[in-house]
Protein backbone atom coordinates (compact mmCIF):
# COMPACT_ATOMS: atom_id res chain seq x y z
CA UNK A 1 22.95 -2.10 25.71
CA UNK A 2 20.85 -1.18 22.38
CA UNK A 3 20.71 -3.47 19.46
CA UNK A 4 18.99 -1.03 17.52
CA UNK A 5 18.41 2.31 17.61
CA UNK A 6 15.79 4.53 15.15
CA UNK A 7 16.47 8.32 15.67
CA UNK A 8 13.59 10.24 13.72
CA UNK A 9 13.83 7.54 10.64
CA UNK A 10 11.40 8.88 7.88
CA UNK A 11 10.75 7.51 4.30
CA UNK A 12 9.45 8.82 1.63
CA UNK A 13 8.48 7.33 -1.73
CA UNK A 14 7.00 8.94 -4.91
CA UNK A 15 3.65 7.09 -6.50
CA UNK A 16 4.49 5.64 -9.98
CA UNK A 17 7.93 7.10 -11.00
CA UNK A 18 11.29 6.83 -10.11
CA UNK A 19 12.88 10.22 -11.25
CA UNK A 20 11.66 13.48 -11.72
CA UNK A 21 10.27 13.34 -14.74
CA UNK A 22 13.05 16.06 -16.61
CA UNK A 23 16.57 15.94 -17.33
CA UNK A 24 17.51 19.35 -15.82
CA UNK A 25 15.23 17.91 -11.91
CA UNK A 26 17.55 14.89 -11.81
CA UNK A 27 20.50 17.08 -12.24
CA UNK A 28 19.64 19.81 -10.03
CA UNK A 29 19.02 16.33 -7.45
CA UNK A 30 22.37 14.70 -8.17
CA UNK A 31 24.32 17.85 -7.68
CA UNK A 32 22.11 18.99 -4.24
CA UNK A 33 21.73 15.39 -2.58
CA UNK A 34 25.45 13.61 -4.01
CA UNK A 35 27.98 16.70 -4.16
CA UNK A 36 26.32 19.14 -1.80
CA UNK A 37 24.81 16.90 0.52
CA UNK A 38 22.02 18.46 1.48
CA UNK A 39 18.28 16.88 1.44
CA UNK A 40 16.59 16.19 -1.55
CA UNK A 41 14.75 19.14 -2.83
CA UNK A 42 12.02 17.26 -4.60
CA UNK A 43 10.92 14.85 -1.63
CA UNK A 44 9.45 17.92 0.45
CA UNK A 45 5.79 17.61 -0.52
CA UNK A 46 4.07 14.65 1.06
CA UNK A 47 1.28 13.78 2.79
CA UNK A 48 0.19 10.39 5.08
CA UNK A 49 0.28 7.51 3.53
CA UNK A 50 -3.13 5.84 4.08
CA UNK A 51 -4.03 3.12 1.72
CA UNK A 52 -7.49 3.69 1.93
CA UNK A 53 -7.89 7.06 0.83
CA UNK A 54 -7.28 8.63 -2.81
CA UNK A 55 -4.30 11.25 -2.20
CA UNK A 56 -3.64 14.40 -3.62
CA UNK A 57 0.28 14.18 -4.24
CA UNK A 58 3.14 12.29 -5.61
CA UNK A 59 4.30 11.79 -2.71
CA UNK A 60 3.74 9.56 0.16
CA UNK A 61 5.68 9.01 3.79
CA UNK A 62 5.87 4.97 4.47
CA UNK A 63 7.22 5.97 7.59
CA UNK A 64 7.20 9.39 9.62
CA UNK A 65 9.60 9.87 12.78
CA UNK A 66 10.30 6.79 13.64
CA UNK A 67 11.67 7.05 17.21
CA UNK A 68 12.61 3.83 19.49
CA UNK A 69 14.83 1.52 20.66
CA UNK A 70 15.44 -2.36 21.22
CA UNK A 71 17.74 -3.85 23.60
CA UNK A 72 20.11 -6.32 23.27
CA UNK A 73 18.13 -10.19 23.69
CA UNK A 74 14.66 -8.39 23.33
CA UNK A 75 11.82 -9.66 20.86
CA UNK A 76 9.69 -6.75 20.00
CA UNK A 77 6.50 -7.81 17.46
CA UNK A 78 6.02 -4.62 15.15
CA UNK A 79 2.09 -5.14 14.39
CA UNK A 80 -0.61 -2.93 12.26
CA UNK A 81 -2.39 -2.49 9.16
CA UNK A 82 -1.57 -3.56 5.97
CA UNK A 83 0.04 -0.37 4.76
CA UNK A 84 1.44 0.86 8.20
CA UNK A 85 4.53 0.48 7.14
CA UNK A 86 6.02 -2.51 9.29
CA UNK A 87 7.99 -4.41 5.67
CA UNK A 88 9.24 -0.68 4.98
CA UNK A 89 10.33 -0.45 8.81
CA UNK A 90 12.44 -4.00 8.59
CA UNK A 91 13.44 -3.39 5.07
CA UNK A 92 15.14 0.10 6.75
CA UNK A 93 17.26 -2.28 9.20
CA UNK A 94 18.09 -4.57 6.67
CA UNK A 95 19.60 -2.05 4.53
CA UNK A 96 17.40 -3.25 1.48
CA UNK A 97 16.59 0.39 1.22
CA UNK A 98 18.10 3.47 2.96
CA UNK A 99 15.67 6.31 4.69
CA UNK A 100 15.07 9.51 3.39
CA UNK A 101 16.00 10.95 7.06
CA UNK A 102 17.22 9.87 10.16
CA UNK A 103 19.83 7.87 11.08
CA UNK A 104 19.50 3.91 11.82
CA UNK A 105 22.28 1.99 14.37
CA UNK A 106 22.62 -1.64 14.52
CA UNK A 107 25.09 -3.67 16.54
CA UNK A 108 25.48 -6.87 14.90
CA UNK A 109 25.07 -8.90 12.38
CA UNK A 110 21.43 -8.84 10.80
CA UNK A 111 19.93 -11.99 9.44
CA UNK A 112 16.68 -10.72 7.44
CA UNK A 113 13.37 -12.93 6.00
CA UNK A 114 11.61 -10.59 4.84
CA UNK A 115 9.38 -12.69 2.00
CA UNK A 116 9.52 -15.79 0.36
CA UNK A 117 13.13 -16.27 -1.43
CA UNK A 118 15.15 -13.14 -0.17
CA UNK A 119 18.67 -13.60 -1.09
CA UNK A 120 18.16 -16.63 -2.79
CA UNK A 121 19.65 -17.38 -6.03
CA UNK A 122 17.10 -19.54 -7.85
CA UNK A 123 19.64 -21.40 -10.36
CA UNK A 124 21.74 -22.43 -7.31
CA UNK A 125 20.72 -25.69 -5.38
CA UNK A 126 19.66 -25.33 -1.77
CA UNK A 127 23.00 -25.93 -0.88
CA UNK A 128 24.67 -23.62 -2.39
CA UNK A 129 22.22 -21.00 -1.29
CA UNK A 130 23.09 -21.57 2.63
CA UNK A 131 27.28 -21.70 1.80
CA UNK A 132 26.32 -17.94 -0.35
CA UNK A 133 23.61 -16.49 2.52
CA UNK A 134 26.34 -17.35 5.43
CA UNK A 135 29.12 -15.33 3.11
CA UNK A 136 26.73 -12.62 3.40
CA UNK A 137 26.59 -12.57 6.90
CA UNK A 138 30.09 -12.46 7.26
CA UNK A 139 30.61 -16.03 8.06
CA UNK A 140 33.55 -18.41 7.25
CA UNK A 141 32.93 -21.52 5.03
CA UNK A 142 34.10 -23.57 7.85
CA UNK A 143 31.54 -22.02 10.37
CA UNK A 144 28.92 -22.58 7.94
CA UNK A 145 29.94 -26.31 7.22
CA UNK A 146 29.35 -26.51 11.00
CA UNK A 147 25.71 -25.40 10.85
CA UNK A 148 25.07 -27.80 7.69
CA UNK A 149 23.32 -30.32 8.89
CA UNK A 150 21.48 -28.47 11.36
CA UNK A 151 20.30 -26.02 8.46
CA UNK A 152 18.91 -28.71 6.22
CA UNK A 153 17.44 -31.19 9.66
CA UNK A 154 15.32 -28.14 10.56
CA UNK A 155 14.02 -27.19 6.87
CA UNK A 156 12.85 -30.54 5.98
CA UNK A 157 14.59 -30.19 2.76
CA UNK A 158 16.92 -33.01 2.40
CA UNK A 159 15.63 -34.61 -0.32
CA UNK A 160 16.02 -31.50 -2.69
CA UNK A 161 19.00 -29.60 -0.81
CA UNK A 162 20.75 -30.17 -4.52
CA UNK A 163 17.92 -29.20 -6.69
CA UNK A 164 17.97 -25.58 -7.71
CA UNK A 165 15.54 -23.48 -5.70
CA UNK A 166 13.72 -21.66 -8.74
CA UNK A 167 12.14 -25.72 -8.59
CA UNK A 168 10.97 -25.57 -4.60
CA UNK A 169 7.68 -24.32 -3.70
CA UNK A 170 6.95 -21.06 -1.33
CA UNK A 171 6.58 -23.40 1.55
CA UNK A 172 9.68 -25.24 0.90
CA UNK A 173 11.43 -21.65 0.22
CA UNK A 174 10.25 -20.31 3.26
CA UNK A 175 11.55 -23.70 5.44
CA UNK A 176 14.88 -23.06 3.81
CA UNK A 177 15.29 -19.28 4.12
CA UNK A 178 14.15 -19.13 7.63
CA UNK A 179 16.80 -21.94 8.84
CA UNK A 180 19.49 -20.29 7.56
CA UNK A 181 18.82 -16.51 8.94
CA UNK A 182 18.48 -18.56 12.61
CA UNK A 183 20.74 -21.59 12.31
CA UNK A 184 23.93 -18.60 10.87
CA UNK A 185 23.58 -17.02 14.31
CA UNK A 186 23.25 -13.51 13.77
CA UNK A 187 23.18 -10.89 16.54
CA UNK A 188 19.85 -9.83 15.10
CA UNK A 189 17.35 -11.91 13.32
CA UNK A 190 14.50 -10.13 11.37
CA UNK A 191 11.50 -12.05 10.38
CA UNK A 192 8.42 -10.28 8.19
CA UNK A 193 4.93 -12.05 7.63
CA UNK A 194 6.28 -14.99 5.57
CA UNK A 195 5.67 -17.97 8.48
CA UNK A 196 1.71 -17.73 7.57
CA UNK A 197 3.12 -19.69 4.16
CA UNK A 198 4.85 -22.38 5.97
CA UNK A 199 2.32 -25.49 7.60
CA UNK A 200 1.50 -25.75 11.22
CA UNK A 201 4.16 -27.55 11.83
CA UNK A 202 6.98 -25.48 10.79
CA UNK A 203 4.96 -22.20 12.56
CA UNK A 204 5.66 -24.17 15.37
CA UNK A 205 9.43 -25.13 15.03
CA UNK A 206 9.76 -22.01 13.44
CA UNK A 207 8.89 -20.20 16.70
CA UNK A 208 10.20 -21.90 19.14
CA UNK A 209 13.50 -21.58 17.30
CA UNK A 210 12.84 -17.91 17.54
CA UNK A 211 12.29 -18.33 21.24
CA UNK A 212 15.68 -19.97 21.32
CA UNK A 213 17.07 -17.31 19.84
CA UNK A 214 16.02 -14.91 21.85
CA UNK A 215 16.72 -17.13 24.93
CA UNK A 216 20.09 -16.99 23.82
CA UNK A 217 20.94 -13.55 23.72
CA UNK A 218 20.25 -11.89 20.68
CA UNK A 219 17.45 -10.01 19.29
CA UNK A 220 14.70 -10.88 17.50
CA UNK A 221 11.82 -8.53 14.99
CA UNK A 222 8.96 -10.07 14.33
CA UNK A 223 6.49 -8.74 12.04
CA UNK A 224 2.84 -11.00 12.14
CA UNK A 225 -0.79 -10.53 11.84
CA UNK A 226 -1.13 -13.68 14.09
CA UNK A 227 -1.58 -12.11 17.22
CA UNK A 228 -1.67 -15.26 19.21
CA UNK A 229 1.96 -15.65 18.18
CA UNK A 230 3.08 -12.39 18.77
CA UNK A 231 1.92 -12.79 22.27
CA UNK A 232 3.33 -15.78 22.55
CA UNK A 233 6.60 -14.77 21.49
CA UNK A 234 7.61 -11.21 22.20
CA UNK A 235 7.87 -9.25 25.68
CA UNK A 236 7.92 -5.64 23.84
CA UNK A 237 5.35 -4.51 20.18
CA UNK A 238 5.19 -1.70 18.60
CA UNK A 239 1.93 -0.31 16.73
CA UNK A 240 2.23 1.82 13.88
CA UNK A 241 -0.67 3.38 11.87
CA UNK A 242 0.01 5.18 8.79
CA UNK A 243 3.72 5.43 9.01
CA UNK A 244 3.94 6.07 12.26
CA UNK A 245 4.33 4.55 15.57
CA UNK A 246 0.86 4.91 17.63
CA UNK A 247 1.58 2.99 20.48
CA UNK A 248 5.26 1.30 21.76
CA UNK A 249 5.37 -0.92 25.28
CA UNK A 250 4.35 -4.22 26.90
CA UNK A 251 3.15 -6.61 24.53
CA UNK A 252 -0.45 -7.65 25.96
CA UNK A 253 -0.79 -3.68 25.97
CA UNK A 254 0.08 -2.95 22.31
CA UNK A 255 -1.72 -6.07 21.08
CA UNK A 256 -5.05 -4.65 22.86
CA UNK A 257 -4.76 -1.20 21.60
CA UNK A 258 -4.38 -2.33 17.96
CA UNK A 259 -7.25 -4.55 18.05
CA UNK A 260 -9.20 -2.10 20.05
CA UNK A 261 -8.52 0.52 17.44
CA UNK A 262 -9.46 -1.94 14.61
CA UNK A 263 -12.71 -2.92 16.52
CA UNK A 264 -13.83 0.60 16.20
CA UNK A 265 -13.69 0.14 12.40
CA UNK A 266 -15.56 -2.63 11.50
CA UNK A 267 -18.56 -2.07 10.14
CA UNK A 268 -21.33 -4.48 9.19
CA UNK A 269 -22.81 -4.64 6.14
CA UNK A 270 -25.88 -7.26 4.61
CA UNK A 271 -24.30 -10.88 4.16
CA UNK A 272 -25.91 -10.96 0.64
CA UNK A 273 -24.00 -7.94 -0.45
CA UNK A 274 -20.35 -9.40 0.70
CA UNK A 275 -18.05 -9.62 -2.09
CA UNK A 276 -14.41 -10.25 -0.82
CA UNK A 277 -13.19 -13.09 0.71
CA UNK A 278 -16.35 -15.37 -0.35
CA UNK A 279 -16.91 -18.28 -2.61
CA UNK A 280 -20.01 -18.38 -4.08
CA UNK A 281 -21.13 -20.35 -6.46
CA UNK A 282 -24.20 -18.84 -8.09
CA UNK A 283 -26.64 -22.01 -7.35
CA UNK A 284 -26.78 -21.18 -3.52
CA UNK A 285 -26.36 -18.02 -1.39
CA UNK A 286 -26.54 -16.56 2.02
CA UNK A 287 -28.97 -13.58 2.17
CA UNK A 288 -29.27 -12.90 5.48
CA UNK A 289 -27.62 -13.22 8.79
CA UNK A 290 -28.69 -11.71 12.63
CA UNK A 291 -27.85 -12.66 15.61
CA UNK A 292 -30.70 -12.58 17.92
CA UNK A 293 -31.12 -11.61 21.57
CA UNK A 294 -34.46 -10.88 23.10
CA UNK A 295 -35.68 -11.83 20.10
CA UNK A 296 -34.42 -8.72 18.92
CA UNK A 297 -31.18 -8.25 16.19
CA UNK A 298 -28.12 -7.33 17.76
CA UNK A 299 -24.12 -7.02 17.15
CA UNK A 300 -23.55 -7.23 21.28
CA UNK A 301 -24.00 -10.64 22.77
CA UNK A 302 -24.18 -10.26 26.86
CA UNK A 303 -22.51 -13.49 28.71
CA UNK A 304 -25.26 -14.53 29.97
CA UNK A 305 -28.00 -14.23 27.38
CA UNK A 306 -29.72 -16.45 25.48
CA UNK A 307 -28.70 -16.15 21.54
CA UNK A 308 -30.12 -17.46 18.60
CA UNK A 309 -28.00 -17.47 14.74
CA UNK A 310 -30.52 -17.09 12.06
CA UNK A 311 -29.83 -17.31 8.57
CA UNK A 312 -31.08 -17.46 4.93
CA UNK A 313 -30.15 -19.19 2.00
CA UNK A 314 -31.43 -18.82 -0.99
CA UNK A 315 -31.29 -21.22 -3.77
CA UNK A 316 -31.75 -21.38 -7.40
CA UNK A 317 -32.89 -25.11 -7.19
CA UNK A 318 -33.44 -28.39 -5.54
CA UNK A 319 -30.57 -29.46 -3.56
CA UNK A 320 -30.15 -32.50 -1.56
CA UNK A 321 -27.40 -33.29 1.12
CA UNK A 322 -26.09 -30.52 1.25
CA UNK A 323 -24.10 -29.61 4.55
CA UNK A 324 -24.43 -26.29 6.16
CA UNK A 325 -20.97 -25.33 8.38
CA UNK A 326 -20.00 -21.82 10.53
CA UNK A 327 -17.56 -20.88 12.95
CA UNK A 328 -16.57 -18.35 14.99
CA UNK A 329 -13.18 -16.49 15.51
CA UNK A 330 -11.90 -14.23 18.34
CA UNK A 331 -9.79 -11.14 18.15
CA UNK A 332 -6.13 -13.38 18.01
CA UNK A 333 -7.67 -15.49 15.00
CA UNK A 334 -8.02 -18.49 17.33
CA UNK A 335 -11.18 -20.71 16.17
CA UNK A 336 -13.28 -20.95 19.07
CA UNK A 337 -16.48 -22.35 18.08
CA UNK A 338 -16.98 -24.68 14.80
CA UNK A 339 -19.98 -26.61 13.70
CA UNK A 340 -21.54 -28.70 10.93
CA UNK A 341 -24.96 -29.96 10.16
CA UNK A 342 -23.61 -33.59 9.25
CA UNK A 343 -22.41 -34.25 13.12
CA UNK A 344 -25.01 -31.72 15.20
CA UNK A 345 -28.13 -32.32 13.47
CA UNK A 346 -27.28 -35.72 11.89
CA UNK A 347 -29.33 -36.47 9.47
CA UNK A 348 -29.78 -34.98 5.60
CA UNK A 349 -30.50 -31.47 4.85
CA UNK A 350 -32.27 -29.99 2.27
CA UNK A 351 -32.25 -26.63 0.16
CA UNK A 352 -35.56 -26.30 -1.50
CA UNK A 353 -35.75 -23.81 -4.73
CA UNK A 354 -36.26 -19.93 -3.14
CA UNK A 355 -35.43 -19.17 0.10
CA UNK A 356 -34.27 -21.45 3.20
CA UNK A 357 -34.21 -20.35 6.91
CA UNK A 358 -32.26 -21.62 9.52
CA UNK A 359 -32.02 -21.55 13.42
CA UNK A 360 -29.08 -22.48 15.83
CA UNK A 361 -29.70 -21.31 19.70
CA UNK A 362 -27.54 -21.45 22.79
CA UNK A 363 -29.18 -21.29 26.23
CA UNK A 364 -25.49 -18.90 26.44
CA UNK A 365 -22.85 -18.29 23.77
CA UNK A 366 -19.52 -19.28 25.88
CA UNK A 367 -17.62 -16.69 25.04
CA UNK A 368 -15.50 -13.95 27.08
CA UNK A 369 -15.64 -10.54 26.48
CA UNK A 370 -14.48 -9.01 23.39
CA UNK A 371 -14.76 -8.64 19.56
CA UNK A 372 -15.23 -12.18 17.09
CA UNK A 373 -16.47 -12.84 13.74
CA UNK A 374 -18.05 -15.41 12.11
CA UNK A 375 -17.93 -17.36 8.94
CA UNK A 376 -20.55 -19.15 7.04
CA UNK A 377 -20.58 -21.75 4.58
CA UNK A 378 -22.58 -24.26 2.73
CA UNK A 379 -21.57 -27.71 0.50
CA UNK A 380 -23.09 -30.21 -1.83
CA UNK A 381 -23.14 -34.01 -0.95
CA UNK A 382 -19.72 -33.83 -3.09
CA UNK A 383 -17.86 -31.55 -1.03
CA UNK A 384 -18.29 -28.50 -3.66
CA UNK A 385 -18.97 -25.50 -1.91
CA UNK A 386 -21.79 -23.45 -3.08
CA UNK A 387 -21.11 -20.34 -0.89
CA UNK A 388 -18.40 -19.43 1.82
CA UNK A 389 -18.34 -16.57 3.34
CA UNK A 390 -15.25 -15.38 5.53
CA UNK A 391 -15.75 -12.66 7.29
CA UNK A 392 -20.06 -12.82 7.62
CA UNK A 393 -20.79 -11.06 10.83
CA UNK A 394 -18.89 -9.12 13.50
CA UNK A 395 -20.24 -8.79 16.94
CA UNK A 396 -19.14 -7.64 20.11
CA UNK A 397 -19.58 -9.96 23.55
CA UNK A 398 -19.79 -7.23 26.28
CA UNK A 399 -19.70 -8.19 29.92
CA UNK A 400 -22.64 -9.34 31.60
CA UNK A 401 -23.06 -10.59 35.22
CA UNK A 402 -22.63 -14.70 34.47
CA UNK A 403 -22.40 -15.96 37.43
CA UNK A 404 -25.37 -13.97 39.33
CA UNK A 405 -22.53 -12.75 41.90
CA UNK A 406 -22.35 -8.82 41.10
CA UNK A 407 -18.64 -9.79 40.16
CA UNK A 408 -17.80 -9.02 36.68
CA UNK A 409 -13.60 -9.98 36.81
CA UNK A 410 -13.33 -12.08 34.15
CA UNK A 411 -9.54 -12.59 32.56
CA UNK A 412 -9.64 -10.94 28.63
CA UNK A 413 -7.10 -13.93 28.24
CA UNK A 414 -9.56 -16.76 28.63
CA UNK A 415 -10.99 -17.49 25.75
CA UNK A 416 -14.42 -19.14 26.75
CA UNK A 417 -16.61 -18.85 30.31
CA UNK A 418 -18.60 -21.04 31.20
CA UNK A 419 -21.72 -21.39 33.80
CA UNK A 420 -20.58 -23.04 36.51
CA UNK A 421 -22.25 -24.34 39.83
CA UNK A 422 -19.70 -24.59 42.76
CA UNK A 423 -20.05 -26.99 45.98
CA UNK A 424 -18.02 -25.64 48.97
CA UNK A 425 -18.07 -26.40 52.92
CA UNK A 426 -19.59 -23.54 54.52
């Protein structure tokens, strides 16, 4: 049985402006859309909505033919760009909004996070909020009574279940919201990007509820950029890319074709030239950044090479103690590799006014095939960071022959190889 069906679901939006600019449009709308009932005349032009580009009409599609459907008990991650339309897609479901075409079936009651504080009333007390969220959903006061103290165990909010909720803080919010769509028990529970504000902890009880959920019968959305917890969690994803759905099937499949697509777009550019996502502090800066095999500057690392991480900072003055850390992330987000100068070298480092160059080498770099970036940064003996940079370098490991066999099969899965020497009866 389907839980939810999406028959050609499109929706369209217009950039800046709600009606149609003249009295006699939003007529001639009313009277063609309301009393007619045919489509609305002024939402025919449109054009892709891509985020990156500057567009030449009004009008945008947030979501084009949206065609699939999701079985009863499934958990389906819905993953892409920012932009792709995934918050419009569960917004659709939740009947926040309604589509411009196409028809949307659900069978069951919907229990919807979509961001921090949906359907909360801030001047009501956390308590309140639960008996008012579990009206919504259809639910007696007696079977929400029964879910109390489950509700408030799981969001860790106790202490302040009787303080308004304008008061609590997005984490808090988030706790609270997210054990009442799972604790109510609806048929379906959607859940948008709004874990990542919660700590580690609650990520963790937070999905595993949603695995007991799902365990349980009913279905589960999840929308996430964490694609180590979309694997973890869901059997089915769905890609979409500008509105629309570019790939729909097993999980491990989707998850590889959107970060193989996104691999394909990254582009490199000089370390001293980064802007976003970097704290710098204007005493100290990265200039440059290569990673070296062969003694030559590459962005693919074979398994089995030797690689060398050479850097430059340059600094406005004399700086003792400072500490010099970097890291390196594969495609799920998973840290893989972290260092710092106070633990592998030991001993005090030095910036000296001008320019500073640094060396770290690996007989091999450890890491399986695929795509990882790293991040640099640099702090005072007081902890103050004089420049961080997030997303520094992107390279590529490609597959080399490690092990000297001719065999290249090497699980994508694992996140590390290493060199191994095996002793075997002959």
């Amino acid at each position: 049985m389907n839980a939810i069906e999406f028959e050609h679901v499109s929706k369209q939006y217009r950039l800046g402006l709600v009606s149609t600019k003249t009295l006699s449009h939003d007529i001639r709308r009313f009277w063609i859309t309301n009393v007619l009932g045919k489509e609305d005349p002024y939402l025919k032009i449109g054009e892709t909505n891509d985020r990156a580009t500057k567009g030449h009409s009004e009008y945008v599609w947030a979501l084009k033919d949206i065609d699939f459907k999701v079985e009863q008990g499934d958990v389906v991650g819905i993953i892409g760009k920012n932009g792709a339309g995934k918050s419009t897609l569960l917004k659709l479901l939740s009947r926040v909004t309604g589509p411009t075409t196409g028809t949307i079936r659900a069978h069951g009651r919907i229990g919807s996070l979509l961001e921090v504080g949906t359907g909360f009333h801030g001047e009501m007390t956390g308590r309140e909020n639960i008996f008012m969220n579990g009206a919504i959903l259809g639910m007696t006061r007696r079977e929400i009574q029964s879910k109390l103290d489950e509700i408030i165990d799981f969001s860790g909010c106790e202490r302040y279940i009787d303080t308004p909720v304008k008061r609590y803080s997005s984490g808090m919010t988030v706790r609270l919201g997210f054990a009442v769509a799972a604790f109510l028990e609806p048929e379906i529970l959607v859940v948008d990007e709004v874990l990542a504000v919660g700590d580690a902890e609650f990520q963790k009880k937070a999905i595993g509820k949603m695995q007991d959920v799902a365990t349980g019968g009913r279905t589960v959305l999840f929308v996430s950029h964490n694609m180590a917890s979309i694997r973890a969690l869901c059997k089915h994803g769905v890609l979409l890319e500008q509105g629309m759905v570019k790939y729909m099937g097993d999980i491990d499949k989707t998850v590889d074709t959107y970060l193989s697509y996104g691999n394909g777009c990254i582009k490199n550019i000089p370390i001293a030239e980064i802007v976003e996502e970097r704290n710098y502090s204007g005493v100290a800066k990265f200039t440059e950044l290569q990673m070296i095999v062969n003694e030559k500057a590459t962005e693919k690392v074979p398994t089995n090479a030797p690689v060398s991480i050479r850097f430059r900072i340059t600094s406005t003055q004399n700086i003792n103690g400072v500490e010099i850390r970097y890291g390196i992330v594969n495609h799920l987000g998973i840290q893989v590799v972290s260092s710092n100068t106070r633990f592998s070298v030991g001993k005090q480092i030095n910036l000296h006014k001008g320019d500073n160059d640094f060396e770290v080498s690996y007989s091999n770099l450890p890491l399986n095939v695929g795509t990882y970036r790293m991040y640099l940064g640099v702090h005072d003996e007081n902890e103050k960071a004089l420049d961080g940079v997030s997303n520094a370098l992107f390279f590529e490991v490609v597959e080399d022959d490690l092990y000297g066999t001719g065999k290249f099969c090497i699980s994508s899965r694992d996140p590390i190889v290493l060199k191994e020497n095996w002793q075997y009866p002959s």
